[in-house]
PDB file of N, CA and C in Angstrom:
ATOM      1  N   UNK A   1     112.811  80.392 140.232  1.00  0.00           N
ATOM      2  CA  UNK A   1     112.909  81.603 141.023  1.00  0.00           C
ATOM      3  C   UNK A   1     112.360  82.783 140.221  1.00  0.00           C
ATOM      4  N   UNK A   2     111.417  83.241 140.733  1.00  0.00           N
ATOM      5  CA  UNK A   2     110.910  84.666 139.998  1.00  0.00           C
ATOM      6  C   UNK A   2     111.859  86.112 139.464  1.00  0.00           C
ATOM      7  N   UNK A   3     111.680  86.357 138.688  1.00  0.00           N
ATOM      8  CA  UNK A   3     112.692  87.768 138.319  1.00  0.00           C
ATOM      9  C   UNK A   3     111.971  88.626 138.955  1.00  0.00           C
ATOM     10  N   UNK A   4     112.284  89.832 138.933  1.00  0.00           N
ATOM     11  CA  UNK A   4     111.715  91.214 139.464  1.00  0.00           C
ATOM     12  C   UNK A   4     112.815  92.029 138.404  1.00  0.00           C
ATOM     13  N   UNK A   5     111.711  92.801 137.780  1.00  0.00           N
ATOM     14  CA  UNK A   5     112.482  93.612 136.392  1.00  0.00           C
ATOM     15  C   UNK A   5     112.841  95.153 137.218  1.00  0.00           C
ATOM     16  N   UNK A   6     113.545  96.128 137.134  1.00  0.00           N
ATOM     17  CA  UNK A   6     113.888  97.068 138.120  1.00  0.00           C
ATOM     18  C   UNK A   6     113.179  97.920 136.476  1.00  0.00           C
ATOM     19  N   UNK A   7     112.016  99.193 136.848  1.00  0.00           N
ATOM     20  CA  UNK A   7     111.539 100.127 136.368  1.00  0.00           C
ATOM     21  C   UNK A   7     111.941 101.353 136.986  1.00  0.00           C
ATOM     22  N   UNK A   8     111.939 102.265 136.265  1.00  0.00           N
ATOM     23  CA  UNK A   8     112.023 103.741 136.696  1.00  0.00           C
ATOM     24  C   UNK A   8     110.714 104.030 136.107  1.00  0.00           C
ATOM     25  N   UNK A   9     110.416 105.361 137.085  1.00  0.00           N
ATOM     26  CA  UNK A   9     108.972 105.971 137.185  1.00  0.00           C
ATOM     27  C   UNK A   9     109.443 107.250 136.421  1.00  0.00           C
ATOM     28  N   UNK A  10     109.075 107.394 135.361  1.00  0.00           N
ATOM     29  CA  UNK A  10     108.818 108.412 134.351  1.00  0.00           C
ATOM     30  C   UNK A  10     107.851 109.399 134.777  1.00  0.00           C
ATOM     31  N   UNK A  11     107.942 110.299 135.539  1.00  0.00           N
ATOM     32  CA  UNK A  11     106.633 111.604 135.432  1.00  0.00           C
ATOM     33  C   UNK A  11     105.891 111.881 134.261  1.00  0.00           C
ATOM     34  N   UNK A  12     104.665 111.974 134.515  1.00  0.00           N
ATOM     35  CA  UNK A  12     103.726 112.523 133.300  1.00  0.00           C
ATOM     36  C   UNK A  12     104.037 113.256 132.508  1.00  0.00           C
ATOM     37  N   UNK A  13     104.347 114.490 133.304  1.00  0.00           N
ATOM     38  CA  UNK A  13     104.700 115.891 132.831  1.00  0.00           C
ATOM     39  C   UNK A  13     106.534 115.835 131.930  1.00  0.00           C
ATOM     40  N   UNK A  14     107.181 114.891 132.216  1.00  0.00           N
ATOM     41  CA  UNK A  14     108.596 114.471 131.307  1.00  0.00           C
ATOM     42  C   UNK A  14     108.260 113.525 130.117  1.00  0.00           C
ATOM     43  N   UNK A  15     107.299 112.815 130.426  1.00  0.00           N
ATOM     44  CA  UNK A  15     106.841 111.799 129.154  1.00  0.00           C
ATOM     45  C   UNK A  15     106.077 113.122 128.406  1.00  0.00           C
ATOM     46  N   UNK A  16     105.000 113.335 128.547  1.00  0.00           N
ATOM     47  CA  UNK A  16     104.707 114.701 127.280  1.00  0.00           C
ATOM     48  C   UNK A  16     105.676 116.014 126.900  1.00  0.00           C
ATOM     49  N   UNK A  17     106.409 115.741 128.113  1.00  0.00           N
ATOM     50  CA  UNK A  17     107.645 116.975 127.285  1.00  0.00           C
ATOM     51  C   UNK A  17     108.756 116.194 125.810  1.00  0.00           C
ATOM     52  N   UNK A  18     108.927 114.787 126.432  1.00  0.00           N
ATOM     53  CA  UNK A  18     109.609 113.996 125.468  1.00  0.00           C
ATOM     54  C   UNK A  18     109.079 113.730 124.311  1.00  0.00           C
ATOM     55  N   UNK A  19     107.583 113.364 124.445  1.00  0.00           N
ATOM     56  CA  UNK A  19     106.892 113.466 123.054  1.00  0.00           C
ATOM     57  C   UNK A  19     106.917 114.593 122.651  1.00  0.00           C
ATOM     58  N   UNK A  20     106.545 115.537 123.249  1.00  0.00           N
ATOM     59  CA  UNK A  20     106.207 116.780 122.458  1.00  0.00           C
ATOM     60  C   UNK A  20     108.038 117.236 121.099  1.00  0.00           C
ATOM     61  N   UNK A  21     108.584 117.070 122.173  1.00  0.00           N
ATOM     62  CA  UNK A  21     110.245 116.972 121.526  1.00  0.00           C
ATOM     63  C   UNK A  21     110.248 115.976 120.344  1.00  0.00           C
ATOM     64  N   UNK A  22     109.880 115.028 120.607  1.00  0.00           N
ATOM     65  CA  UNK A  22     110.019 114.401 119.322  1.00  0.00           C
ATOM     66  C   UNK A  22     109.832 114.565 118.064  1.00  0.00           C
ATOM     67  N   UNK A  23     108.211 114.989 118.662  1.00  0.00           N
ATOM     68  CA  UNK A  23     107.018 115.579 117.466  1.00  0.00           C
ATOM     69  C   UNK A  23     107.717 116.572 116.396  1.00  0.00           C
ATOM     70  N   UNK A  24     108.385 117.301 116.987  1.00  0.00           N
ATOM     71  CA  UNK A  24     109.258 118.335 116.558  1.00  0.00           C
ATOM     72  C   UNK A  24     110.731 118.415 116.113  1.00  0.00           C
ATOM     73  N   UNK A  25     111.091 116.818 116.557  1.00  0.00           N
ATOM     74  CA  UNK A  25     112.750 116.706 116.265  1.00  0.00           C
ATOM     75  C   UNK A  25     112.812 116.387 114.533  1.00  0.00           C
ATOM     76  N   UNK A  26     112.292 115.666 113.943  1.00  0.00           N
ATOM     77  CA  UNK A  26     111.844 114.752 112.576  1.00  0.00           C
ATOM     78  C   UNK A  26     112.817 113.600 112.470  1.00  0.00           C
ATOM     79  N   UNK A  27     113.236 113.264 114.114  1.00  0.00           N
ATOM     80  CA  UNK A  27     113.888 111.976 114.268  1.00  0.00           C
ATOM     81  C   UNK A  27     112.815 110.606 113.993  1.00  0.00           C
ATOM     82  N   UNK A  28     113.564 109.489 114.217  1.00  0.00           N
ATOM     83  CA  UNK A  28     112.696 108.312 114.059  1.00  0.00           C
ATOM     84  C   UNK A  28     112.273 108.166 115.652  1.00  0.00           C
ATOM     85  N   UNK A  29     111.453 107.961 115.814  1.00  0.00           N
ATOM     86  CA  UNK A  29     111.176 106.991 117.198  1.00  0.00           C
ATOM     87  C   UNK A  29     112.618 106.723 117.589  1.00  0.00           C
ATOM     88  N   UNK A  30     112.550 105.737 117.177  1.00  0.00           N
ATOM     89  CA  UNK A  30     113.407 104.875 117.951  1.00  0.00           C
ATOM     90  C   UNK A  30     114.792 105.383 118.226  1.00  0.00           C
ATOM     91  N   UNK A  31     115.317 106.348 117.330  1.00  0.00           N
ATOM     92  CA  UNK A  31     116.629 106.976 117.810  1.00  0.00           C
ATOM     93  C   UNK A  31     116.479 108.334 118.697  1.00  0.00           C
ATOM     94  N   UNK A  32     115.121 109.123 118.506  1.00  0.00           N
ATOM     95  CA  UNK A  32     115.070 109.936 119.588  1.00  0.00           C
ATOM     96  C   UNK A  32     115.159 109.263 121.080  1.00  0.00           C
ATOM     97  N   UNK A  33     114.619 107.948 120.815  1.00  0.00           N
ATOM     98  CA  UNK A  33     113.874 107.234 122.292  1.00  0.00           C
ATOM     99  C   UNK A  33     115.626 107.250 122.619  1.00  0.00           C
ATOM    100  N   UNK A  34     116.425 106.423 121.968  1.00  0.00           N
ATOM    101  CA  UNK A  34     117.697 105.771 122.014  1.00  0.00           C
ATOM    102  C   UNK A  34     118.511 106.863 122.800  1.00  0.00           C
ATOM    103  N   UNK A  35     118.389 108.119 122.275  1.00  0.00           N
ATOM    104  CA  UNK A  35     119.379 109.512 121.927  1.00  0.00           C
ATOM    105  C   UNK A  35     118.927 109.500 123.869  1.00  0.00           C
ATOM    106  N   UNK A  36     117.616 109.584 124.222  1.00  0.00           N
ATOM    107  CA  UNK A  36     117.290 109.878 125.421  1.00  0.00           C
ATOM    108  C   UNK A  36     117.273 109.164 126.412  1.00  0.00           C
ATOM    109  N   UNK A  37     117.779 107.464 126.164  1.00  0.00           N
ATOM    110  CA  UNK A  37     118.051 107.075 127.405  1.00  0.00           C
ATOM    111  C   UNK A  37     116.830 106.183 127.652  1.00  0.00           C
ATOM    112  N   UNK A  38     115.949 105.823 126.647  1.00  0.00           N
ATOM    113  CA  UNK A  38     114.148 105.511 126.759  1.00  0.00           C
ATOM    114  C   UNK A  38     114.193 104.379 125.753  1.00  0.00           C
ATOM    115  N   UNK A  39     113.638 102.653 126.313  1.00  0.00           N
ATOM    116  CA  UNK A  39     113.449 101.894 124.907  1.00  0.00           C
ATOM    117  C   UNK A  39     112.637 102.259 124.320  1.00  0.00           C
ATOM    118  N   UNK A  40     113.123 102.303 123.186  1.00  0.00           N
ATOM    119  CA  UNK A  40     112.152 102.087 121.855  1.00  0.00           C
ATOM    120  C   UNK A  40     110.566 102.031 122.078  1.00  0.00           C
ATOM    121  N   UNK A  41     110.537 100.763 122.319  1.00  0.00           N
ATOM    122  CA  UNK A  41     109.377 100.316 122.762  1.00  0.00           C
ATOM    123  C   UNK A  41     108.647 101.094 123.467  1.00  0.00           C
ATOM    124  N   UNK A  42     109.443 101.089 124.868  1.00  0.00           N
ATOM    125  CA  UNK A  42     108.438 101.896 125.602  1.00  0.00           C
ATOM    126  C   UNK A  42     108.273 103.504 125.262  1.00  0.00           C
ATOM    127  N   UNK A  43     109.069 104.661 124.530  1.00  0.00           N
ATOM    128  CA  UNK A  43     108.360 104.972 124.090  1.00  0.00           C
ATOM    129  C   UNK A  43     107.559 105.671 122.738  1.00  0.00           C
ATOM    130  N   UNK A  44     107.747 104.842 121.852  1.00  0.00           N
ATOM    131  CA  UNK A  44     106.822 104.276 121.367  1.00  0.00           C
ATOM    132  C   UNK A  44     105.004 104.038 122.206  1.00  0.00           C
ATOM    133  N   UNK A  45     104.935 103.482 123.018  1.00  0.00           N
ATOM    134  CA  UNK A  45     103.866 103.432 123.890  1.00  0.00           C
ATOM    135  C   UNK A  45     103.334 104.692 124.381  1.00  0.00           C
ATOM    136  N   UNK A  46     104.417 105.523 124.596  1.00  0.00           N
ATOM    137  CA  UNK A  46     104.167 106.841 125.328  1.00  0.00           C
ATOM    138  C   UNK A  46     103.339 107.712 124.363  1.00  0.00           C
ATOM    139  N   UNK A  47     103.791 107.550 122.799  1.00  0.00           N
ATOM    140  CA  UNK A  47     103.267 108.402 121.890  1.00  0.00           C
ATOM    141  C   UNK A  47     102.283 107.852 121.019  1.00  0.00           C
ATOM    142  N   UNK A  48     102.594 106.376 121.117  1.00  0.00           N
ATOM    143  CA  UNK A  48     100.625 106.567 121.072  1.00  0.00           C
ATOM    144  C   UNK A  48      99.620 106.593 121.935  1.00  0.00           C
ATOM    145  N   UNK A  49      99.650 106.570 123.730  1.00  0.00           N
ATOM    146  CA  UNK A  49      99.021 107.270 124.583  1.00  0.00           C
ATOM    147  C   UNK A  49      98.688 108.342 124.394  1.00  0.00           C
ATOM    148  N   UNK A  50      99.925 109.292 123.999  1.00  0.00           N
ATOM    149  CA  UNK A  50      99.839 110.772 123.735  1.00  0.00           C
ATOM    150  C   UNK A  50      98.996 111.334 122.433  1.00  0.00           C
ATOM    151  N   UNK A  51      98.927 110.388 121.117  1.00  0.00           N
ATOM    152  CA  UNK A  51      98.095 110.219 120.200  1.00  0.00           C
ATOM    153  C   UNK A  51      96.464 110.026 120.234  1.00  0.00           C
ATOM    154  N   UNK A  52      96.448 108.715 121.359  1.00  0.00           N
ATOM    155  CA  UNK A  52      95.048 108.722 121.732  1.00  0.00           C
ATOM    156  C   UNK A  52      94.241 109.642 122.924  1.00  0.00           C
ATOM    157  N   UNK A  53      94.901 110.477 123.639  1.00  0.00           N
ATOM    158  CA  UNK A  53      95.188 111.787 124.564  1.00  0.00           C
ATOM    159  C   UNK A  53      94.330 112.669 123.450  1.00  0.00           C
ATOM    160  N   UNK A  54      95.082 112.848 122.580  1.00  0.00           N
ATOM    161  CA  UNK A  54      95.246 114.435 121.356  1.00  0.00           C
ATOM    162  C   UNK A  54      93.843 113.820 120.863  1.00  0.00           C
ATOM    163  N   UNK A  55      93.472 112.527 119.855  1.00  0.00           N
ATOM    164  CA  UNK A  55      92.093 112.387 119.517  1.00  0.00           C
ATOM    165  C   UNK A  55      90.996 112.244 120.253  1.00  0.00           C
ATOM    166  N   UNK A  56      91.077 112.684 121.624  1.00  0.00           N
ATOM    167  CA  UNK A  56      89.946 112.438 122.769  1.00  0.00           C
ATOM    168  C   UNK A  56      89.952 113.985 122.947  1.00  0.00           C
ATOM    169  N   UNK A  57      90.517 114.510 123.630  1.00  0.00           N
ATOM    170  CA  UNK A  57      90.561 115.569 124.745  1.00  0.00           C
ATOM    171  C   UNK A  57      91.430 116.883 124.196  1.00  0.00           C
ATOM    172  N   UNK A  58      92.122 116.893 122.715  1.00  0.00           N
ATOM    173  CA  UNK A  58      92.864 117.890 121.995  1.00  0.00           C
ATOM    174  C   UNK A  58      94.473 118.009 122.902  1.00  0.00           C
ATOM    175  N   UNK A  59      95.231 119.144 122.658  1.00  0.00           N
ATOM    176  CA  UNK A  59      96.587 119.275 123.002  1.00  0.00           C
ATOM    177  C   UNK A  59      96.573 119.685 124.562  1.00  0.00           C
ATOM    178  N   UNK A  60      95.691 119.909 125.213  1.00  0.00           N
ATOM    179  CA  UNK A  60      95.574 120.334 126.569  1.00  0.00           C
ATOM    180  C   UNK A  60      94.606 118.774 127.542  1.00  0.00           C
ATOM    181  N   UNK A  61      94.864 117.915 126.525  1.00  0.00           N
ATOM    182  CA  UNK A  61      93.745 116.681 127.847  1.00  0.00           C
ATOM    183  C   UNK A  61      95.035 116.221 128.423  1.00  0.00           C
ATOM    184  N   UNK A  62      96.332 116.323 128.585  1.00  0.00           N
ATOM    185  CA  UNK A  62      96.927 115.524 129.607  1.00  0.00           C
ATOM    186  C   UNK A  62      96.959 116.752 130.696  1.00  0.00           C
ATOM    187  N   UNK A  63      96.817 117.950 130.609  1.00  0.00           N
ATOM    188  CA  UNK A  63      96.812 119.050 131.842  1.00  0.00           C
ATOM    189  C   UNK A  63      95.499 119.204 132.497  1.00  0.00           C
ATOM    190  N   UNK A  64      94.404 118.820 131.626  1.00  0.00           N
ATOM    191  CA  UNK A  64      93.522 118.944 132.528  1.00  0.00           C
ATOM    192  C   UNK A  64      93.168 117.723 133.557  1.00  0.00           C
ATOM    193  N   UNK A  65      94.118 117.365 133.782  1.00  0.00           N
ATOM    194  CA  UNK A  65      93.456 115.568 134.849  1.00  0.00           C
ATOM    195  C   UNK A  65      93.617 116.111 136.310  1.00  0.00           C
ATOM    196  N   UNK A  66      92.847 116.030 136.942  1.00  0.00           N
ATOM    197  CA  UNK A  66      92.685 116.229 138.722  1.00  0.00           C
ATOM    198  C   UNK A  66      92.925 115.058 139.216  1.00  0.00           C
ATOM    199  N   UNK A  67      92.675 114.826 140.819  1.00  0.00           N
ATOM    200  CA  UNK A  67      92.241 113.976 141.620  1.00  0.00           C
ATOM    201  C   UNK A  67      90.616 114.121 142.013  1.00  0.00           C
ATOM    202  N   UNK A  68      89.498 113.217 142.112  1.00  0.00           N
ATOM    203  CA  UNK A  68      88.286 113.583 142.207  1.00  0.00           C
ATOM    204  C   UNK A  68      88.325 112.240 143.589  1.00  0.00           C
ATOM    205  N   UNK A  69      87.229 112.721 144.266  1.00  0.00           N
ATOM    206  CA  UNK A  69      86.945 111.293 145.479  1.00  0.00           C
ATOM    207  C   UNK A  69      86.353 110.212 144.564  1.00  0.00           C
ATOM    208  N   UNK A  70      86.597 109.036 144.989  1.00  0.00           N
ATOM    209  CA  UNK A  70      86.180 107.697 144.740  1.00  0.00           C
ATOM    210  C   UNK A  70      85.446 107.277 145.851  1.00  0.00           C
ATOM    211  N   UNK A  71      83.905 106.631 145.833  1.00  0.00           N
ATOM    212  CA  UNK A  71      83.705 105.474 146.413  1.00  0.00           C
ATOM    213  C   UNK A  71      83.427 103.908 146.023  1.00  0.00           C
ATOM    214  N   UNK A  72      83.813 103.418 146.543  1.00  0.00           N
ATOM    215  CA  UNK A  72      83.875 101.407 145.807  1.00  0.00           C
ATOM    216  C   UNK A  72      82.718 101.290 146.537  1.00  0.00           C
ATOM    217  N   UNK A  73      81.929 100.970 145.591  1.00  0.00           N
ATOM    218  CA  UNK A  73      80.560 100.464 145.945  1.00  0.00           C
ATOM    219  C   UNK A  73      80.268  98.676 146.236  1.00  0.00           C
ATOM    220  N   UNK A  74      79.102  97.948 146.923  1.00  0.00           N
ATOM    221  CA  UNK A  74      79.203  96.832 146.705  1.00  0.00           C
ATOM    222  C   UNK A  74      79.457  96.130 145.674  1.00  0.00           C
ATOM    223  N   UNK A  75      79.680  94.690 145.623  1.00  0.00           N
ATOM    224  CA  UNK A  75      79.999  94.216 144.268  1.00  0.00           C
ATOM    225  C   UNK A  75      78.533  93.778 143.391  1.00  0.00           C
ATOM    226  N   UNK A  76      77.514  93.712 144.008  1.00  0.00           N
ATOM    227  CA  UNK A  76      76.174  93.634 143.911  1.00  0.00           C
ATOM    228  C   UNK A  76      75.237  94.632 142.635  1.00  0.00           C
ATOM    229  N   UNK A  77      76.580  95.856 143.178  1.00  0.00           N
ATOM    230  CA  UNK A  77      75.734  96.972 142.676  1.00  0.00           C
ATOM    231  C   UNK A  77      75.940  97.130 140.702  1.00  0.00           C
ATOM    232  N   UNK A  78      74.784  97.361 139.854  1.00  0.00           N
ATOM    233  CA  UNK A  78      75.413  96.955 138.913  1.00  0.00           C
ATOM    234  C   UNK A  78      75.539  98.003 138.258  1.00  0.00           C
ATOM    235  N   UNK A  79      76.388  99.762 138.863  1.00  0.00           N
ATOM    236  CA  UNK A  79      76.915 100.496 138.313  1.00  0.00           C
ATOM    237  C   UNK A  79      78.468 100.354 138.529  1.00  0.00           C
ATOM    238  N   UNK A  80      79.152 100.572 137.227  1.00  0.00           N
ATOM    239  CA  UNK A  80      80.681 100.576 137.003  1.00  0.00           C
ATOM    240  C   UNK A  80      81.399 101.797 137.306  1.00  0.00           C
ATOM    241  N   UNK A  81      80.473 102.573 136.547  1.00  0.00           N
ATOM    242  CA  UNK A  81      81.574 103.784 137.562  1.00  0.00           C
ATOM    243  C   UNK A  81      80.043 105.291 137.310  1.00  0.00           C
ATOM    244  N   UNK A  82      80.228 105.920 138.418  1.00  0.00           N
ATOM    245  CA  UNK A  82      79.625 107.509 138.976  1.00  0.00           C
ATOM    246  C   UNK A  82      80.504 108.395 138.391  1.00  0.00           C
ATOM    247  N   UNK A  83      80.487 109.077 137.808  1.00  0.00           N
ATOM    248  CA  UNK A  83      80.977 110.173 137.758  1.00  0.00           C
ATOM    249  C   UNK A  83      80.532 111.675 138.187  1.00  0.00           C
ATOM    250  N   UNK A  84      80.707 112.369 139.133  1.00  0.00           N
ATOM    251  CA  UNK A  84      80.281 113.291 139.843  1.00  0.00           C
ATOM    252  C   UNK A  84      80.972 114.800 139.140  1.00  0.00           C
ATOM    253  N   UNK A  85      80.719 115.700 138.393  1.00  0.00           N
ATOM    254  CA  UNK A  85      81.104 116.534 138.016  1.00  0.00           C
ATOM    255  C   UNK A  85      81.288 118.243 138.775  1.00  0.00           C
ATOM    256  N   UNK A  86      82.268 118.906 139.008  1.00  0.00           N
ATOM    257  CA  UNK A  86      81.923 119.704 139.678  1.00  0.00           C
ATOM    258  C   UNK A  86      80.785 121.110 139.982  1.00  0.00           C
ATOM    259  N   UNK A  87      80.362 120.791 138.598  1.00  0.00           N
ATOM    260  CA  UNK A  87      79.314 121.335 139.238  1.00  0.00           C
ATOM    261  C   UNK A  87      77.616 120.917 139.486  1.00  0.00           C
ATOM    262  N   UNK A  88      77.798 119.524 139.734  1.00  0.00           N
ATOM    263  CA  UNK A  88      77.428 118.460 140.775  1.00  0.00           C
ATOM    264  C   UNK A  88      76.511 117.883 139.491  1.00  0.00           C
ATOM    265  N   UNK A  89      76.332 117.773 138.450  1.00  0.00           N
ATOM    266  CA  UNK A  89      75.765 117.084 137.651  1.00  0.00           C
ATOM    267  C   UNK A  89      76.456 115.058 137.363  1.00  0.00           C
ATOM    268  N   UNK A  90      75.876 114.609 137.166  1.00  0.00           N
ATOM    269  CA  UNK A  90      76.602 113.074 137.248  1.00  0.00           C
ATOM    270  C   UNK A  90      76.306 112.141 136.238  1.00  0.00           C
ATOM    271  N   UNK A  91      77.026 111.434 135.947  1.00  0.00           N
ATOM    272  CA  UNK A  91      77.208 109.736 134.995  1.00  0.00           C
ATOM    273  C   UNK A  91      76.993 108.893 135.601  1.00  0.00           C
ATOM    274  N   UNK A  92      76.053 108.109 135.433  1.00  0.00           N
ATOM    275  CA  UNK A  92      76.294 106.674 135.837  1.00  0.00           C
ATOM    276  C   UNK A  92      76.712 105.901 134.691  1.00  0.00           C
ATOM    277  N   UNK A  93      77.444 105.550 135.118  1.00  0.00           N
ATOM    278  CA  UNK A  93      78.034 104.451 133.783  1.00  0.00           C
ATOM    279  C   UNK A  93      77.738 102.975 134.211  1.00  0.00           C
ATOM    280  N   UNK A  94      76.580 102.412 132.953  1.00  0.00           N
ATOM    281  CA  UNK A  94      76.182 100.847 133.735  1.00  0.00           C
ATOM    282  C   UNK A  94      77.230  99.760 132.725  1.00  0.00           C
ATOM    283  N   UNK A  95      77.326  98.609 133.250  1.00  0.00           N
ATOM    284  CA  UNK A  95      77.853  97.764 132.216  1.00  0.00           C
ATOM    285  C   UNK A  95      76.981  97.738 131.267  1.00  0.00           C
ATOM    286  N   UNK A  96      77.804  97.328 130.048  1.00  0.00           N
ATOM    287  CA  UNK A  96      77.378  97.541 128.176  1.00  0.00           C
ATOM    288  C   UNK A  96      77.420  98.832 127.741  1.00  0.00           C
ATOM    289  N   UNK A  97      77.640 100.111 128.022  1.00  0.00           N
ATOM    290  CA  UNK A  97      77.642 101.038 127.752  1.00  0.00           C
ATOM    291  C   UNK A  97      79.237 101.576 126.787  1.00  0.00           C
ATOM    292  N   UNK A  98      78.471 101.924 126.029  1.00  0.00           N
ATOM    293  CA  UNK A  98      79.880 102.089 124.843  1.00  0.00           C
ATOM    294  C   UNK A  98      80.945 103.563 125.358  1.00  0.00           C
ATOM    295  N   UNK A  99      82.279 102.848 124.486  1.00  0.00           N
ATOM    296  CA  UNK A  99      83.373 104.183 125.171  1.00  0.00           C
ATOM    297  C   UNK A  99      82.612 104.935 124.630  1.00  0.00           C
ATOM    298  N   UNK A 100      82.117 105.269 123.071  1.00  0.00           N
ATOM    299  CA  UNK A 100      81.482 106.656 122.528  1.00  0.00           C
ATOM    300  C   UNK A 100      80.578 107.373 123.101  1.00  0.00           C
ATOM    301  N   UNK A 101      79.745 106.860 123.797  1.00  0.00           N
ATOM    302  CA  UNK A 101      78.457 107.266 124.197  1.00  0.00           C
ATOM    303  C   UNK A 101      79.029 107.726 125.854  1.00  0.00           C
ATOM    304  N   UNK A 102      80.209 106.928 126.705  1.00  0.00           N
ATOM    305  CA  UNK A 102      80.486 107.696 128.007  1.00  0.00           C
ATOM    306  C   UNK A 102      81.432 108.544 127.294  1.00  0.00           C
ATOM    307  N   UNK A 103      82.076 108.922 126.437  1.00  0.00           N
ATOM    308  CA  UNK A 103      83.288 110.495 125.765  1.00  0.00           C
ATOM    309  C   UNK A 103      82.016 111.602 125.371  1.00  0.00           C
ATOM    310  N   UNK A 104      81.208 110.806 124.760  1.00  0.00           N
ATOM    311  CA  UNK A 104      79.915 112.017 124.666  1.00  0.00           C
ATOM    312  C   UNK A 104      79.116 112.657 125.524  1.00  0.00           C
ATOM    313  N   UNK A 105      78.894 111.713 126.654  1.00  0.00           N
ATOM    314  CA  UNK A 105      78.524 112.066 127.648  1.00  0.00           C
ATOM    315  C   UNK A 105      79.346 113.423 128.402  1.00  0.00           C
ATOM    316  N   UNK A 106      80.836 113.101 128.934  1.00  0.00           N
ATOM    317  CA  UNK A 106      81.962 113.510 129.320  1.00  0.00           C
ATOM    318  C   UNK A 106      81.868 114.798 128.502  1.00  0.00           C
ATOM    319  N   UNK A 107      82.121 114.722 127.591  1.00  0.00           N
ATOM    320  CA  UNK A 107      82.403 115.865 126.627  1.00  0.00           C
ATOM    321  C   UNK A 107      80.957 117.017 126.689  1.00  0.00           C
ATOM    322  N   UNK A 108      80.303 116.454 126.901  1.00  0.00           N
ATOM    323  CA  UNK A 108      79.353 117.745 126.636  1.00  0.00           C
ATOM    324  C   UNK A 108      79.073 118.226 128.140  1.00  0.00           C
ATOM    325  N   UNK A 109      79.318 116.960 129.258  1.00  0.00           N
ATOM    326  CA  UNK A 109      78.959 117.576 131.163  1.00  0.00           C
ATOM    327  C   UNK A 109      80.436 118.281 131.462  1.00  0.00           C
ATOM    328  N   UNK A 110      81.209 118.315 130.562  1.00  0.00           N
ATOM    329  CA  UNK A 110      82.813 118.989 130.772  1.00  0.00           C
ATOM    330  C   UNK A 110      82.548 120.702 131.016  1.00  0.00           C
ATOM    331  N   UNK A 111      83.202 120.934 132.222  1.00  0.00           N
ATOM    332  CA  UNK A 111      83.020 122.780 132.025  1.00  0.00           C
ATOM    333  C   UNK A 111      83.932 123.067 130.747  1.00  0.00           C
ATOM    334  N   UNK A 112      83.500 124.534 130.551  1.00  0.00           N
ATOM    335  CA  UNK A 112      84.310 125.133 129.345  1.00  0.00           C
ATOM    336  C   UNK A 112      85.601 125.320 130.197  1.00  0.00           C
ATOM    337  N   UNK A 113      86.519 125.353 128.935  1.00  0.00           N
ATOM    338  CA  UNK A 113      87.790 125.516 129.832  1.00  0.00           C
ATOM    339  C   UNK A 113      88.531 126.986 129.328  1.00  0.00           C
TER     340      UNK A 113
END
C-alpha cells in the first residue's frame, strides 16, 4: 500500500525571512531549524537555495522573480527554452548550452534595477 507523506507549503517570502534570521542568530542549523518547528534537513536545503540565490542574482534575486507567459512548443522543436525580456529582446536557449553562458546571457539582457 503506498504512503502519502502530509507536507506543509512554506511561502517563499517565510523561508527567506527564516534564513535571513538565522544568518544572524549564530545558532547551528539545526537547532535554529529545531527552535522553529522546521527539519533540519529541510532547512538546511532552504539555505543552500538561499546561498546559491545570493551567488547568482546578490541579496535582492529572490524579490525580483515575476510571472512571465509560457508557450510549450512542439516536441520536434529543438529549442529548450525562449526567453522573452521586457523590453522585448530574447534567448533562445538550445540544448548543450552551458548554465554560465545562459547567467551571462541573463545577466547582461537584465534591466538595471
Amino acid at each position: 500500500m503506498p504512503t502519502t507523506l502530509m507536507t506543509k507549503v512554506v511561502p517563499p517570502a517565510r523561508v527567506a525571512q527564516l534564513v535571513a534570521r538565522w544568518r544572524k542568530s549564530g545558532e547551528s542549523n539545526a537547532a535554529f531549524a529545531r527552535r522553529h518547528g522546521v527539519h533540519p534537513r529541510t532547512f538546511w536545503g532552504w539555505c543552500q537555495a538561499a546561498d546559491a540565490r545570493d551567488e547568482v542574482g546578490g541579496d535582492d534575486a529572490a524579490t525580483d522573480v515575476a510571472f512571465v507567459p509560457v508557450t510549450v512548443l512542439d516536441a520536434d522543436d529543438d529549442v529548450v527554452v525562449d526567453i522573452v525580456f521586457p523590453s522585448g529582446e530574447r534567448a533562445v536557449v538550445r540544448p548543450g548550452a552551458s548554465v554560465a553562458l545562459v547567467r551571462a546571457v541573463v545577466t547582461a539582457l537584465r534591466p538595471p534595477r
